[in-house]
Protein backbone atom coordinates (compact mmCIF):
# COMPACT_ATOMS: atom_id res chain seq x y z
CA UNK A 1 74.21 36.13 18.51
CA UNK A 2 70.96 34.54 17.04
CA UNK A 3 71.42 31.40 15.53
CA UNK A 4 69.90 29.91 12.10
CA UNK A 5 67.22 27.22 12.54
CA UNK A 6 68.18 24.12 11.71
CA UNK A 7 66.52 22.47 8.44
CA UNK A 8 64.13 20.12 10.72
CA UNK A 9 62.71 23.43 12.05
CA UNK A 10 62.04 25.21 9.10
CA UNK A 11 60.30 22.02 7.37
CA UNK A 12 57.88 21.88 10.28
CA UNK A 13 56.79 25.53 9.73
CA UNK A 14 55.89 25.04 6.60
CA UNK A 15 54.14 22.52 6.96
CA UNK A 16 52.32 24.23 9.63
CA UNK A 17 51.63 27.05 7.01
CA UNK A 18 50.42 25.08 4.50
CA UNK A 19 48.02 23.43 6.99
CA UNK A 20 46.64 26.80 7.81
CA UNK A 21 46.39 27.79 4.27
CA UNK A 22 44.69 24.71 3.59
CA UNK A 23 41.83 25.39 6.77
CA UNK A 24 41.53 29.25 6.02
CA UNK A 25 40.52 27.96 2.53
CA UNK A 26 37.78 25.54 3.48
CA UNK A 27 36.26 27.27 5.91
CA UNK A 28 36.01 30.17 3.16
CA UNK A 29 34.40 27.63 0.93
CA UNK A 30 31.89 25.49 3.31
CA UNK A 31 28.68 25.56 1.99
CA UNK A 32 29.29 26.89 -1.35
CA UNK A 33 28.42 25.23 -4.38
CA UNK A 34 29.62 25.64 -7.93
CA UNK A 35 26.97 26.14 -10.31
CA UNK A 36 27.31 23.62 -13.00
CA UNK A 37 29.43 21.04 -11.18
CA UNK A 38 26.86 18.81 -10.29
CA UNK A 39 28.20 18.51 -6.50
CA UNK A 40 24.64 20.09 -5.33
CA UNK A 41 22.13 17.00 -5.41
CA UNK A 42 18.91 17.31 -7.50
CA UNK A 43 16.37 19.12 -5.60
CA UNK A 44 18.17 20.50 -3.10
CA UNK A 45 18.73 24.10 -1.39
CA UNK A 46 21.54 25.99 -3.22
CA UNK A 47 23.40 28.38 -1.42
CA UNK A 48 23.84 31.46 -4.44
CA UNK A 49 25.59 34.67 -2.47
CA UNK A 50 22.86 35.35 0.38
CA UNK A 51 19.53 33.80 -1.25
CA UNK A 52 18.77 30.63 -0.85
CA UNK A 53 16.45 28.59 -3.35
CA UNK A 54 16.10 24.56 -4.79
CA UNK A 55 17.03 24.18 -7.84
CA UNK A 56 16.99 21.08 -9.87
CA UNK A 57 13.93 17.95 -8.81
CA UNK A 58 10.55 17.42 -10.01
CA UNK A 59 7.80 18.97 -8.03
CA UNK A 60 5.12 16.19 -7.85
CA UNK A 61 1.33 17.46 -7.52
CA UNK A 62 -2.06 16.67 -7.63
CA UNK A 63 -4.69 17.98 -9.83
CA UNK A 64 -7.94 16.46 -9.26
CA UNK A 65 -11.63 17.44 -10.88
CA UNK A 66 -12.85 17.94 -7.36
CA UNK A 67 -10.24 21.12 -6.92
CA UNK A 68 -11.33 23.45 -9.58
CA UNK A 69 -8.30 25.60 -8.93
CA UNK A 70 -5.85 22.79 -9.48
CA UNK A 71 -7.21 22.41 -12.60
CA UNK A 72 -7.02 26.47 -13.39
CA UNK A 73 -3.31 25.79 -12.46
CA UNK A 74 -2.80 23.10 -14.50
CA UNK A 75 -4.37 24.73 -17.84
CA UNK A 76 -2.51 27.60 -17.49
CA UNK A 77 0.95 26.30 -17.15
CA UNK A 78 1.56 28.87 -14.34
CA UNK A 79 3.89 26.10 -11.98
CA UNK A 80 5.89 24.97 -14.75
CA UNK A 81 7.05 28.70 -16.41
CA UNK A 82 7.71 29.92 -12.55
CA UNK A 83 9.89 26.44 -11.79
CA UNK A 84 11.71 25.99 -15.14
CA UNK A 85 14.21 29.04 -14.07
CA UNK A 86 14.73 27.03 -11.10
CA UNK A 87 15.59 24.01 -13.29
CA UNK A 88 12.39 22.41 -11.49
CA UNK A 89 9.80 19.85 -13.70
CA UNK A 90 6.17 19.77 -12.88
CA UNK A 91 5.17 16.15 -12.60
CA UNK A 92 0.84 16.36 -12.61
CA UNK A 93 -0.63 13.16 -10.97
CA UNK A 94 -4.48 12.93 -10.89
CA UNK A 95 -6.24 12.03 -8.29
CA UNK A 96 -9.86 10.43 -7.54
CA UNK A 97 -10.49 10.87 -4.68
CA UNK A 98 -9.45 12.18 -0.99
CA UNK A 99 -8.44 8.83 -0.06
CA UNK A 100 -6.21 8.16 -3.40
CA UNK A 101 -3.99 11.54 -2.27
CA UNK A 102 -3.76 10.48 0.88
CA UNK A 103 -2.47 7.71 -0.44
CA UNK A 104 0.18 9.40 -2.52
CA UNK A 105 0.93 11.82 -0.38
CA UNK A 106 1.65 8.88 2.49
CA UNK A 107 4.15 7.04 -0.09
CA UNK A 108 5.64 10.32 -0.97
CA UNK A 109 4.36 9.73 -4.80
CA UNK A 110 3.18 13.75 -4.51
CA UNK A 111 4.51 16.20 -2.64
CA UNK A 112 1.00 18.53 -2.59
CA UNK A 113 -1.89 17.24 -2.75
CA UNK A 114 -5.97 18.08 -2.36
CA UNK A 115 -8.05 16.52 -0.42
CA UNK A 116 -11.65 17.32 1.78
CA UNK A 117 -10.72 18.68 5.41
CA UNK A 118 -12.58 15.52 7.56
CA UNK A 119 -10.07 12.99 4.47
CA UNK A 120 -6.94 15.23 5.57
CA UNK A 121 -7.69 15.05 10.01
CA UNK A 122 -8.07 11.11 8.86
CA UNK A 123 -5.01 11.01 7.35
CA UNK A 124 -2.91 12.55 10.04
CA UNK A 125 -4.66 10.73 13.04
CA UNK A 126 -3.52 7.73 11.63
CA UNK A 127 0.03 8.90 11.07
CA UNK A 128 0.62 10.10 7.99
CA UNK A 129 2.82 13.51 8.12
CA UNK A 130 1.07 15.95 6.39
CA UNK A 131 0.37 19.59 6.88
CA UNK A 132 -2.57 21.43 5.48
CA UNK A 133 -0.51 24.58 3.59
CA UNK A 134 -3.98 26.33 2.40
CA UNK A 135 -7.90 25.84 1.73
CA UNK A 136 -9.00 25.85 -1.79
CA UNK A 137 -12.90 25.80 -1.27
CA UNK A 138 -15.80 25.36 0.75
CA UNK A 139 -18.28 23.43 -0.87
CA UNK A 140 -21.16 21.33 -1.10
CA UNK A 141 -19.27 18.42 -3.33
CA UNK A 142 -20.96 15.45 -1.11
CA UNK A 143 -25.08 14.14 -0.86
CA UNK A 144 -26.69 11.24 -0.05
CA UNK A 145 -27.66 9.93 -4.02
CA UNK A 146 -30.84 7.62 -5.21
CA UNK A 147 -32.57 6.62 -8.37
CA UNK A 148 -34.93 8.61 -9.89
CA UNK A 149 -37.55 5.57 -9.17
CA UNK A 150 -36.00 4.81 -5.45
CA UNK A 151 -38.68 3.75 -2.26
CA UNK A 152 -36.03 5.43 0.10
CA UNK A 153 -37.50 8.84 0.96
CA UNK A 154 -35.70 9.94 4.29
CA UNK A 155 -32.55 9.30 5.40
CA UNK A 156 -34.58 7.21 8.20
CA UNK A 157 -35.41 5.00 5.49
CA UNK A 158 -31.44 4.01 4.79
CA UNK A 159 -31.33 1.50 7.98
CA UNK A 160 -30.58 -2.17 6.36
CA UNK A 161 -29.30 -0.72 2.83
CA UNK A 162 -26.84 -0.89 0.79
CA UNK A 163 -25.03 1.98 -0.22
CA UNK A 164 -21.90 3.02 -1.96
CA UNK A 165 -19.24 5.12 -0.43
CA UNK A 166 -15.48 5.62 -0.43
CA UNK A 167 -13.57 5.13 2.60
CA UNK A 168 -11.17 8.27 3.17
CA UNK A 169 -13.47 10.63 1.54
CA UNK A 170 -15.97 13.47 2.61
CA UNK A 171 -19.05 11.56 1.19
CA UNK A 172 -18.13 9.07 3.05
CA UNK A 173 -18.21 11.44 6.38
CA UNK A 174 -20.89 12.71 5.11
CA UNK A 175 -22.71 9.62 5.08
CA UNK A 176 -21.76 8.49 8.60
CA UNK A 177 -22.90 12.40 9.90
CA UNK A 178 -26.57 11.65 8.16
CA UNK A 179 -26.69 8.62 9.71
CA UNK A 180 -25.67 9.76 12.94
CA UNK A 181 -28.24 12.82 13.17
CA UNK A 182 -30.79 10.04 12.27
CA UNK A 183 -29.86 7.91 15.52
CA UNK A 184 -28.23 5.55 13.23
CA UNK A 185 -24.74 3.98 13.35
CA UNK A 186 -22.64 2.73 10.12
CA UNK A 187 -23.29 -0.81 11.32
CA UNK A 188 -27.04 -0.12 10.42
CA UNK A 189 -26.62 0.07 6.64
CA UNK A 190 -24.14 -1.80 4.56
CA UNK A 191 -21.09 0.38 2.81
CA UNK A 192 -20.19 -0.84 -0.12
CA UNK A 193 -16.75 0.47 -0.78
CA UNK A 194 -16.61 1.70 -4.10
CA UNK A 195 -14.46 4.62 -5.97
CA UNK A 196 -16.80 7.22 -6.58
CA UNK A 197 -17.76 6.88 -10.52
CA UNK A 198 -17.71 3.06 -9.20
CA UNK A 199 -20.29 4.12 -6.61
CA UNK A 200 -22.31 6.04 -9.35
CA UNK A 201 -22.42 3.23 -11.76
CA UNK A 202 -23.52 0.66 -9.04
CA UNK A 203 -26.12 2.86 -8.19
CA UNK A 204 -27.34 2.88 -11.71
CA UNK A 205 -27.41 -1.07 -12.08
CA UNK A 206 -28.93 -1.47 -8.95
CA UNK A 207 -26.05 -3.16 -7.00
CA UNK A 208 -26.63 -0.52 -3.59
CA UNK A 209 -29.50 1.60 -3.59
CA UNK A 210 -28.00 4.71 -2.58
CA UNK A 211 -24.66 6.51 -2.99
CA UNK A 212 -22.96 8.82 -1.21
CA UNK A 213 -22.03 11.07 -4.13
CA UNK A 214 -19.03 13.38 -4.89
CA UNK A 215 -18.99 16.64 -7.45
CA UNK A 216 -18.26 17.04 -10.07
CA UNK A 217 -19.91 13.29 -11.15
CA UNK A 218 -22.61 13.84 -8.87
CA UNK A 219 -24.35 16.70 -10.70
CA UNK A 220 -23.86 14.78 -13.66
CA UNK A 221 -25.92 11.84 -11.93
CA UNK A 222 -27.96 14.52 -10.65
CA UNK A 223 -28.72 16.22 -14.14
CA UNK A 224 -29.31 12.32 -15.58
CA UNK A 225 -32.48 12.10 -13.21
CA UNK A 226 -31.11 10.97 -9.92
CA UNK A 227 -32.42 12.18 -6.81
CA UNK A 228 -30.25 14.09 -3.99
CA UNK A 229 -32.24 12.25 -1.00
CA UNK A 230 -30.21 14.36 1.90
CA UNK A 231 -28.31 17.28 1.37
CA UNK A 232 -26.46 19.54 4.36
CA UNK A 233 -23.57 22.31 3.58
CA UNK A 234 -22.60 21.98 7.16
CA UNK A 235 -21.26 17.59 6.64
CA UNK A 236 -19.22 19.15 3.66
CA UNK A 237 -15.51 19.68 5.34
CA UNK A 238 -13.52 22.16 3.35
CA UNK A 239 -11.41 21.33 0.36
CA UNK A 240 -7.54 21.30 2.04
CA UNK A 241 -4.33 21.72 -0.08
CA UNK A 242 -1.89 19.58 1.73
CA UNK A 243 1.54 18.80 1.68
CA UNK A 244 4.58 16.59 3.14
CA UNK A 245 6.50 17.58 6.10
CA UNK A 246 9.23 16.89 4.63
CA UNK A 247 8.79 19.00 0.96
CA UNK A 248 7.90 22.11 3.47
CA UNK A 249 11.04 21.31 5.25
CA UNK A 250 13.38 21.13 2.57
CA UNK A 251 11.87 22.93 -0.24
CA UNK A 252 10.10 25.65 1.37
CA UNK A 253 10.84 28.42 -1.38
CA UNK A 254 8.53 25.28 -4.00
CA UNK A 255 5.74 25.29 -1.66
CA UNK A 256 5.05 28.95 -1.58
CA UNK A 257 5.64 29.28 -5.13
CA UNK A 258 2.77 26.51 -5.05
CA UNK A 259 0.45 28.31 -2.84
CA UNK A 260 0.73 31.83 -4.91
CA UNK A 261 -0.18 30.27 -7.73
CA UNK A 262 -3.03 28.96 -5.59
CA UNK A 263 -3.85 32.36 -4.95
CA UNK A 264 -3.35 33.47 -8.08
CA UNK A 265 -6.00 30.76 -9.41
CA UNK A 266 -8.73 31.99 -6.75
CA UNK A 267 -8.77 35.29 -8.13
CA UNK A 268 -8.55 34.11 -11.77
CA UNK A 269 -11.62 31.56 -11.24
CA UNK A 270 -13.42 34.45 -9.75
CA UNK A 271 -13.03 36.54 -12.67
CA UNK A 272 -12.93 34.00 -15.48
CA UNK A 273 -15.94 31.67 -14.23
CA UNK A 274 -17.55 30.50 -17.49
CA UNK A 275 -13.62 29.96 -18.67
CA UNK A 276 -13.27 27.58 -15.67
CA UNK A 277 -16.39 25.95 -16.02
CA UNK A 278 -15.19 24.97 -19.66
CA UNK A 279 -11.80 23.60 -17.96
CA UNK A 280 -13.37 21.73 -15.62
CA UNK A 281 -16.30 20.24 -18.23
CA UNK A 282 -13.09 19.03 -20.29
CA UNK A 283 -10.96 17.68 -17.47
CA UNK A 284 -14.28 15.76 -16.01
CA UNK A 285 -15.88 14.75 -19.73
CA UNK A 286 -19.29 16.24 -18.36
CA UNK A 287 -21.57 18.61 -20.22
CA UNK A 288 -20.65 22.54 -19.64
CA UNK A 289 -23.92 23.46 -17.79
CA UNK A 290 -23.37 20.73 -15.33
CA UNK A 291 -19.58 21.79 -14.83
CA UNK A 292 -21.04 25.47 -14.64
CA UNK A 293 -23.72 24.64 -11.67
CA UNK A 294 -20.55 23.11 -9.78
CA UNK A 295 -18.52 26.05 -10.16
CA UNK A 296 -21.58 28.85 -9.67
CA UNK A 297 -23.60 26.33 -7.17
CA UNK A 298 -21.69 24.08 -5.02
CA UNK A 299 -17.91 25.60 -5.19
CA UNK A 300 -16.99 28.56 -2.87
CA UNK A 301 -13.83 29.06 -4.42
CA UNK A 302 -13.96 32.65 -2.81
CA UNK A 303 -13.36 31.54 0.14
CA UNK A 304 -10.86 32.50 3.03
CA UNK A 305 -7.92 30.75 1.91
CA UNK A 306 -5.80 30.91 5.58
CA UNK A 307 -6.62 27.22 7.92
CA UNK A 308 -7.51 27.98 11.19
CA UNK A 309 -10.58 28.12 13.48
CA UNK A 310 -13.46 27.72 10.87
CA UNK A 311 -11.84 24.48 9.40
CA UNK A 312 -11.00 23.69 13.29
CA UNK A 313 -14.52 23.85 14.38
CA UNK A 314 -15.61 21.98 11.14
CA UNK A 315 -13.19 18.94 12.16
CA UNK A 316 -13.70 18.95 15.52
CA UNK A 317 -17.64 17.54 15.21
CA UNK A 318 -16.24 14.93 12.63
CA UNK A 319 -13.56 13.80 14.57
CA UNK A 320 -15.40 11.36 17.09
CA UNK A 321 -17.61 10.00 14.39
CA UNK A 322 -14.19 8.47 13.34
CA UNK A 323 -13.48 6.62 16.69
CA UNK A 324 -17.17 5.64 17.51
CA UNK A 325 -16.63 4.06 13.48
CA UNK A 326 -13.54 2.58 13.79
CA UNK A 327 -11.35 4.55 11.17
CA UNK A 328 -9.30 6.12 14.49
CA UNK A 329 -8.07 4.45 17.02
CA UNK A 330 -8.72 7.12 19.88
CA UNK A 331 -9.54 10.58 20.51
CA UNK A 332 -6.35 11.43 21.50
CA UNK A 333 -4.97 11.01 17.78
CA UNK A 334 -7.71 13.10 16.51
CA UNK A 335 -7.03 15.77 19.59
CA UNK A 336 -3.28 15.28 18.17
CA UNK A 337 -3.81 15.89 14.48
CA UNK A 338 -6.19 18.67 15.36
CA UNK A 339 -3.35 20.54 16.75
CA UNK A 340 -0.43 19.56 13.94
CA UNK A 341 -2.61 19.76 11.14
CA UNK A 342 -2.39 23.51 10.26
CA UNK A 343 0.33 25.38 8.75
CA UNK A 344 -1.02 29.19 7.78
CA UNK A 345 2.35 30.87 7.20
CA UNK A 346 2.48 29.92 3.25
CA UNK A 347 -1.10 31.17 2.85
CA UNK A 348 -0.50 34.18 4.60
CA UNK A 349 2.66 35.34 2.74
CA UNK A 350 0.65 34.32 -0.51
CA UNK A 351 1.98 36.76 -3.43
CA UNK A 352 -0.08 36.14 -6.31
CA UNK A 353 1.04 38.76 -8.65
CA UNK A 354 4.45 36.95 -9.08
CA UNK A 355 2.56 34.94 -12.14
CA UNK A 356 1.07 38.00 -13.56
């Protein structure tokens, strides 16, 4: 005859029940979030049914007068109609110059950011984790600058000068390239480290006699009566869209949505240039026939958008000019950069009718 289990007995099986109810339901539940119960931090990955996607944060990016398509973005208020169903803000931070993005980008102030190809190899040489997500131009933004009335002829005639540059920037490459291809070194001349209107104004009172100019303020100089002593397509690096290693990591679903509307901006500006000539005259206070002979001129915004092998080639001749200078410690950081620098798989999944 079977016997009834004593009360001790039965109180441990139910509490081994209730222990398996208890696991059955949180395993069920791991990973998924309530929406509207704020346990899902600001900014982070959601987990909705089988998509994933941020929601919540502020995406912080660039716009600068040097990027014509940032500022196509920016007008058009494509980033922040896409992000609001996202519950994402659009925080715009402007920047003037390569070197002040790399900055930001370094201290995490902006996620994305645009900067000149030789500014963005710099910037990861010396450590700063960045990876260049798409190319926005190739253009001839930088020239060697003098007065109308300047002695200084050649490039030749340079040696024991004074001339403004910023440090971090393509004019600043371009300068040291110039001086290079003239059997000069950067030792030979004296850089005055100036931000680039800062450069343009000392060149006008006569505190460096040359400059080593940056678009769109340097057509401006240039339609004022100053001279472009040296100019060379092939010293201008490409204009590089960068962004964090750790925004692609966590908020990959942002960055594309960045980089189509990238896209989306290339083939706008390329239909619509007199329309971004007049955005870019406004954003850079400078007369609309100056902004247009930057966008027409000296701003292939048509240009193959995917980093790879022309922007490697490109970097590769500027990257021992920054250890024989100083800025890089070794040719093994630049060899090191050269081969994390590049990320093409946002470019190349690029959907640009998603803000039509």
């Amino acid at each position: 005859m079977e016997r009834n289990p004593s009360p001790m007995r039965h109180q441990r099986s139910v509490s081994a029940l209730l222990v398996a109810v208890a696991i059955a339901v949180a395993v069920a539940f791991a990973g998924y979030s309530i929406a509207g119960t704020g346990d899902t931090p600001a900014g982070s990955a959601a987990v909705d049914g089988a998509s994933t996607g941020t929601t919540g944060g502020t995406l912080n990016i660039d716009f600068a007068t040097y990027n014509p398509l940032s500022l196509v973005i920016k007008q058009n208020g494509w980033l922040e109609t896409k992000l609001a169903a996202q519950g994402i803000t659009v925080n715009w931070v402007k920047s003037a110059g390569s070197n002040k993005a790399n900055e930001a980008l370094r201290a995490g102030a902006i996620d994305v950011g645009s900067t000149a190809g030789s500014a963005a190899l710099l910037a990861r040489s010396n450590g700063s984790p960045i990876k260049t997500i798409d190319i926005f131009s190739q253009p001839e933004w930088a020239a060697l600058v003098v007065r109308k009335d300047s002695p200084i002829k050649t490039v030749a005639d340079l040696k024991g000068r004074r001339i403004a540059a910023t440090k971090g920037t393509d004019p600043y490459f371009f300068l040291l390239q110039a001086l290079d291809q003239a059997g000069f070194k950067a030792s030979d001349v004296t850089v005055e480290v100036l931000q680039h209107a800062d450069g343009w104004a000392a060149l006008q009172n006569g505190s460096v006699d040359a400059w080593a100019g940056l678009d769109p303020i340097m057509a401006g100089a240039e339609a004022s009566g100053a001279v472009l002593l040296y100019r060379n397509v092939g010293f201008n690096s490409y204009g590089f869209l960068s962004a964090t290693e750790a925004f692609l990591a966590q908020k990959p679903d942002v960055a594309q949505i960045v980089v189509d509307a990238y896209e989306r901006a290339r083939a706008w500006a390329k239909d619509n240039p007199d329309e971004t000539a007049r955005i870019l005259s406004d954003a850079a206070a400078i007369d609309l026939a100056v902004a247009m002979k930057v966008i027409t001129e000296r701003s292939n915004l048509d240009v193959d958008p995917i980093p790879g092998p022309a922007q490697i080639a490109v970097l590769k001749k500027i990257g021992p000019i920054f250890v024989e200078s100083g800025d890089v410690s070794s040719q093994d950081q630049i060899d090191a950069a050269l081969a994390g620098l590049l990320n093409d798989s946002f470019v190349k999944k690029a959907d640009p009718s998603v803000f039509e």
